[in-house]
N, C-alpha and C. Protein backbone atom coordinates (compact mmCIF):
# COMPACT_ATOMS: atom_id res chain seq x y z
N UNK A 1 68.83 113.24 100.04
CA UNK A 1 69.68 113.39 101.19
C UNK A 1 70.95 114.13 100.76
N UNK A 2 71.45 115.10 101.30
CA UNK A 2 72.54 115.75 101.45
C UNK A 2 73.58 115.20 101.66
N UNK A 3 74.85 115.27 101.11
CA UNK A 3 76.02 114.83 101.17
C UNK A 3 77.18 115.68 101.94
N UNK A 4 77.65 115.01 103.20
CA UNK A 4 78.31 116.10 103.91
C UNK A 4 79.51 116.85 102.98
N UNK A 5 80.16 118.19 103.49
CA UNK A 5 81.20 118.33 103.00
C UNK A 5 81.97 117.23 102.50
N UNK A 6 82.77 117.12 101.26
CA UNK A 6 83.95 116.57 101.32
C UNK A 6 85.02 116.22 101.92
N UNK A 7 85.68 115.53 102.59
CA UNK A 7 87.21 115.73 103.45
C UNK A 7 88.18 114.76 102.54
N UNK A 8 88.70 115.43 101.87
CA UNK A 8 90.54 115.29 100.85
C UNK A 8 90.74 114.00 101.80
N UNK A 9 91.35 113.08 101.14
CA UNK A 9 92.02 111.65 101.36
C UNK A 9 93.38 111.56 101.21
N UNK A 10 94.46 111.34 102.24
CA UNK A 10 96.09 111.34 102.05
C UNK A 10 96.13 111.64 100.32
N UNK A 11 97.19 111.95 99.90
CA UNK A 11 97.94 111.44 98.78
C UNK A 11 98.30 110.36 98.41
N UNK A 12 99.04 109.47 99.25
CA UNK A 12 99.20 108.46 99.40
C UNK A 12 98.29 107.06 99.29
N UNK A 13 97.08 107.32 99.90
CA UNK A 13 95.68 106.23 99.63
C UNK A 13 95.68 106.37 97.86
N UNK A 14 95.54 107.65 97.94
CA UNK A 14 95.11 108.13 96.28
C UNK A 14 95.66 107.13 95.54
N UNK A 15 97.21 107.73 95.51
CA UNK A 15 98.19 107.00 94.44
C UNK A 15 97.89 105.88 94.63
N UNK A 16 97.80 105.30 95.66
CA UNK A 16 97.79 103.70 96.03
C UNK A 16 96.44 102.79 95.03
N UNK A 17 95.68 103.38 95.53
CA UNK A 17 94.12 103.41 94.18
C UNK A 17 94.08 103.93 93.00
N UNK A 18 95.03 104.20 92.49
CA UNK A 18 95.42 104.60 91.14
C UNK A 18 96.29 103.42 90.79
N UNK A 19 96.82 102.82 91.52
CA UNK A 19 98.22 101.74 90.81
C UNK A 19 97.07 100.32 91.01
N UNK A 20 96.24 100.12 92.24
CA UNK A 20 95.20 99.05 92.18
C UNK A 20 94.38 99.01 90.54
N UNK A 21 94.08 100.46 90.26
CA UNK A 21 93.23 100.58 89.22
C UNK A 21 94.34 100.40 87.65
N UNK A 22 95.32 100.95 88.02
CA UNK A 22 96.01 100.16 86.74
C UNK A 22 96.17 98.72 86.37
N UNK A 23 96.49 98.26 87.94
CA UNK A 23 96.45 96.76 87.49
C UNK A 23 96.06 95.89 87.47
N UNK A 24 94.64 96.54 87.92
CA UNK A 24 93.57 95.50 87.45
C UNK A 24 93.02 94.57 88.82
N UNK A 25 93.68 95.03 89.77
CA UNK A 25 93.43 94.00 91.13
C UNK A 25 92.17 93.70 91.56
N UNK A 26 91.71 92.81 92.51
CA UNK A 26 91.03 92.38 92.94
C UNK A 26 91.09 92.94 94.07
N UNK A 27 89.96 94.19 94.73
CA UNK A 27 90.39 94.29 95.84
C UNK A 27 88.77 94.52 96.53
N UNK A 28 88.88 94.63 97.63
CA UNK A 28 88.13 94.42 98.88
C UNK A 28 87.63 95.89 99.19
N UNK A 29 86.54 96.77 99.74
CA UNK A 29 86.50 97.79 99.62
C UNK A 29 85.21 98.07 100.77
N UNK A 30 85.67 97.75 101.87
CA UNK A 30 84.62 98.55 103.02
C UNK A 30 84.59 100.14 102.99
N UNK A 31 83.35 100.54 102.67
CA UNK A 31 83.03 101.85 103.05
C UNK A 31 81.88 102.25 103.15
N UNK A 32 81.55 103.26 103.81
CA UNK A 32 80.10 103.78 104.60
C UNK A 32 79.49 104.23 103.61
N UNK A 33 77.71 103.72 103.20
CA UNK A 33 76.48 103.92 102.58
C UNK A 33 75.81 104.36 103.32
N UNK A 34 75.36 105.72 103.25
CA UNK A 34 74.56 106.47 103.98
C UNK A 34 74.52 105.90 105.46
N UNK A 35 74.00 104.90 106.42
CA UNK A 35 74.35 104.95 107.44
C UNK A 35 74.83 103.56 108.06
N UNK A 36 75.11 103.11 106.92
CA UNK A 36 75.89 101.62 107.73
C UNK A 36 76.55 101.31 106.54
N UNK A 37 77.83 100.41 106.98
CA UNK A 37 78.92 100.09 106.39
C UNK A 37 78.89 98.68 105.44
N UNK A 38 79.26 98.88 104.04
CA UNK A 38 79.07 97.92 102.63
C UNK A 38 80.65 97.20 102.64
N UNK A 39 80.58 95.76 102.34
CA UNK A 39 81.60 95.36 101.66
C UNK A 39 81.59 94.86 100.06
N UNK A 40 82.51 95.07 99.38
CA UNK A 40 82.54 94.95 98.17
C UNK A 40 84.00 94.21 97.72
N UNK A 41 83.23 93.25 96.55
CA UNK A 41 85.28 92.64 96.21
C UNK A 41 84.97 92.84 94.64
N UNK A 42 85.61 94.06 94.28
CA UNK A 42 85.63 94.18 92.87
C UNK A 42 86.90 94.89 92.15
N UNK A 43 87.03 95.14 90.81
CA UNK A 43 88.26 95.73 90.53
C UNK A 43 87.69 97.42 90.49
N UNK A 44 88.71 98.13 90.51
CA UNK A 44 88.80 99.98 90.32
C UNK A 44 89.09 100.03 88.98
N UNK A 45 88.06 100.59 88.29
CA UNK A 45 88.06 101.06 86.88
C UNK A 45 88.80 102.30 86.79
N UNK A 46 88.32 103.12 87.82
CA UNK A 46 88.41 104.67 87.64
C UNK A 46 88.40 105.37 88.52
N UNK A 47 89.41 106.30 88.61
CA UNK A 47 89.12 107.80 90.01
C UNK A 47 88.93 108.74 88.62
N UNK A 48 88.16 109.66 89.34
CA UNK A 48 87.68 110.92 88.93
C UNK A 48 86.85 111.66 89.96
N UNK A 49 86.91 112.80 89.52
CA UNK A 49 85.77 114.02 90.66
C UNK A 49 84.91 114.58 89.81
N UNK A 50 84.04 115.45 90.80
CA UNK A 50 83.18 115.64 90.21
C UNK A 50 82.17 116.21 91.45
N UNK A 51 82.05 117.76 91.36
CA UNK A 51 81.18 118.48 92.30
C UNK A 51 82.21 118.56 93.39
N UNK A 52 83.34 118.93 93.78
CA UNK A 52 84.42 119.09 94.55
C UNK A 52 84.20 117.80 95.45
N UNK A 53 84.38 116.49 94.71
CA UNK A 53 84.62 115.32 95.42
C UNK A 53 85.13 114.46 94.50
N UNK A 54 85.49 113.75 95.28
CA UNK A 54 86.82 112.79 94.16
C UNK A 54 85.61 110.67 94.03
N UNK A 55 85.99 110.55 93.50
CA UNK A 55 85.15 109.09 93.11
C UNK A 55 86.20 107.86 92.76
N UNK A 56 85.70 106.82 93.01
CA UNK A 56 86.50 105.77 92.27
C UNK A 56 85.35 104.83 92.04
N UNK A 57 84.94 104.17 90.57
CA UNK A 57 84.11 103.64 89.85
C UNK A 57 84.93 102.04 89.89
N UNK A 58 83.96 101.03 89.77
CA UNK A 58 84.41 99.52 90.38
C UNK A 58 83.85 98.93 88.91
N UNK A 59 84.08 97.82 88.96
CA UNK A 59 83.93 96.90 87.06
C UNK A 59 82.30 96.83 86.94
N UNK A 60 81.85 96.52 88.29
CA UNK A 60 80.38 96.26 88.38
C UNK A 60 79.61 97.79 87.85
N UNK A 61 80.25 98.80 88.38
CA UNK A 61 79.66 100.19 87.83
C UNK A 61 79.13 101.04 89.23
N UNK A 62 79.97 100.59 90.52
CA UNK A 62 79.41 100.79 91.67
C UNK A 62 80.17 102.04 91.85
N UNK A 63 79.84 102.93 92.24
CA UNK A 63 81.03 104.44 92.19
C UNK A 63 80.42 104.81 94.04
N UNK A 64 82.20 105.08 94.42
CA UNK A 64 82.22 105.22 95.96
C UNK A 64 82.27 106.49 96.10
N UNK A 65 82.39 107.63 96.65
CA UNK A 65 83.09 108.36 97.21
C UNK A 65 84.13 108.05 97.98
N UNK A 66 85.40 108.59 97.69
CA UNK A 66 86.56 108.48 98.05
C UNK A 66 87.18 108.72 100.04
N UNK A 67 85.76 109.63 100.40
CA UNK A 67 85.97 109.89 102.00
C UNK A 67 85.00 109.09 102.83
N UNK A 68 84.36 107.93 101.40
CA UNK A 68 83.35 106.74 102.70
C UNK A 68 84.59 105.65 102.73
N UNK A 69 85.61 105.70 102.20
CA UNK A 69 86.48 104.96 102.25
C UNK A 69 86.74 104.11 103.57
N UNK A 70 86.52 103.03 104.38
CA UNK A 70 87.12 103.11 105.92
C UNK A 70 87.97 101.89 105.07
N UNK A 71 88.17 100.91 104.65
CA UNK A 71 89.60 100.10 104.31
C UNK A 71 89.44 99.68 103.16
N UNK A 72 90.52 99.39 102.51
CA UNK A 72 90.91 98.80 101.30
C UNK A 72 91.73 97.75 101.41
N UNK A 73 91.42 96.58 100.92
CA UNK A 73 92.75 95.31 100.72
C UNK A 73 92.75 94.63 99.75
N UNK A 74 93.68 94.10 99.19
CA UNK A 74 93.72 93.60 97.91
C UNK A 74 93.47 92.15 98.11
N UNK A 75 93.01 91.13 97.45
CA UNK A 75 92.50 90.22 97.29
C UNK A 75 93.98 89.50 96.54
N UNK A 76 94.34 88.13 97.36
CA UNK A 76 95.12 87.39 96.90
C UNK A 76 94.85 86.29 96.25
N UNK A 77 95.05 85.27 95.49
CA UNK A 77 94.11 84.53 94.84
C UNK A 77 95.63 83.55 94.44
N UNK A 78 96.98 83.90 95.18
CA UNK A 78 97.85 82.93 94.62
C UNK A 78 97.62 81.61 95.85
């Protein structure tokens, strides 16, 4: 199956998933799998791209694309 174009994600989400992935959080991660929508509660290892699309890789080894993104929340545990 074909992967639509790419569509670029704020700056802002970015950075925001870059500082989750530094610190290790626990976070929550709804986003669209081919045609229906996954939830996931794991930490962000990693952003990187790759084939003019950007990725973020989870502890489990689950790697998203960055534009199936529909929400992110961090997991509180105090």
């Amino acid at each position: 199956m074909n992967n639509p174009p790419y569509r670029r994600i704020a700056c802002r989400l970015y950075d925001e998933l870059e500082l989750l992935a530094l610190r290790g959080q626990m976070v929550t991660l709804v986003f669209r799998s081919e045609s229906k929508s996954e939830t996931l509660q794991d930490r962000i290892t990693d952003l990187f791209s790759e084939a003019d699309a950007e990725f973020l890789r989870t502890e489990t080894g689950r790697v998203i694309r960055l534009d199936a993104l529909e929400a992110v929340g961090i997991l509180d545990f105090s």
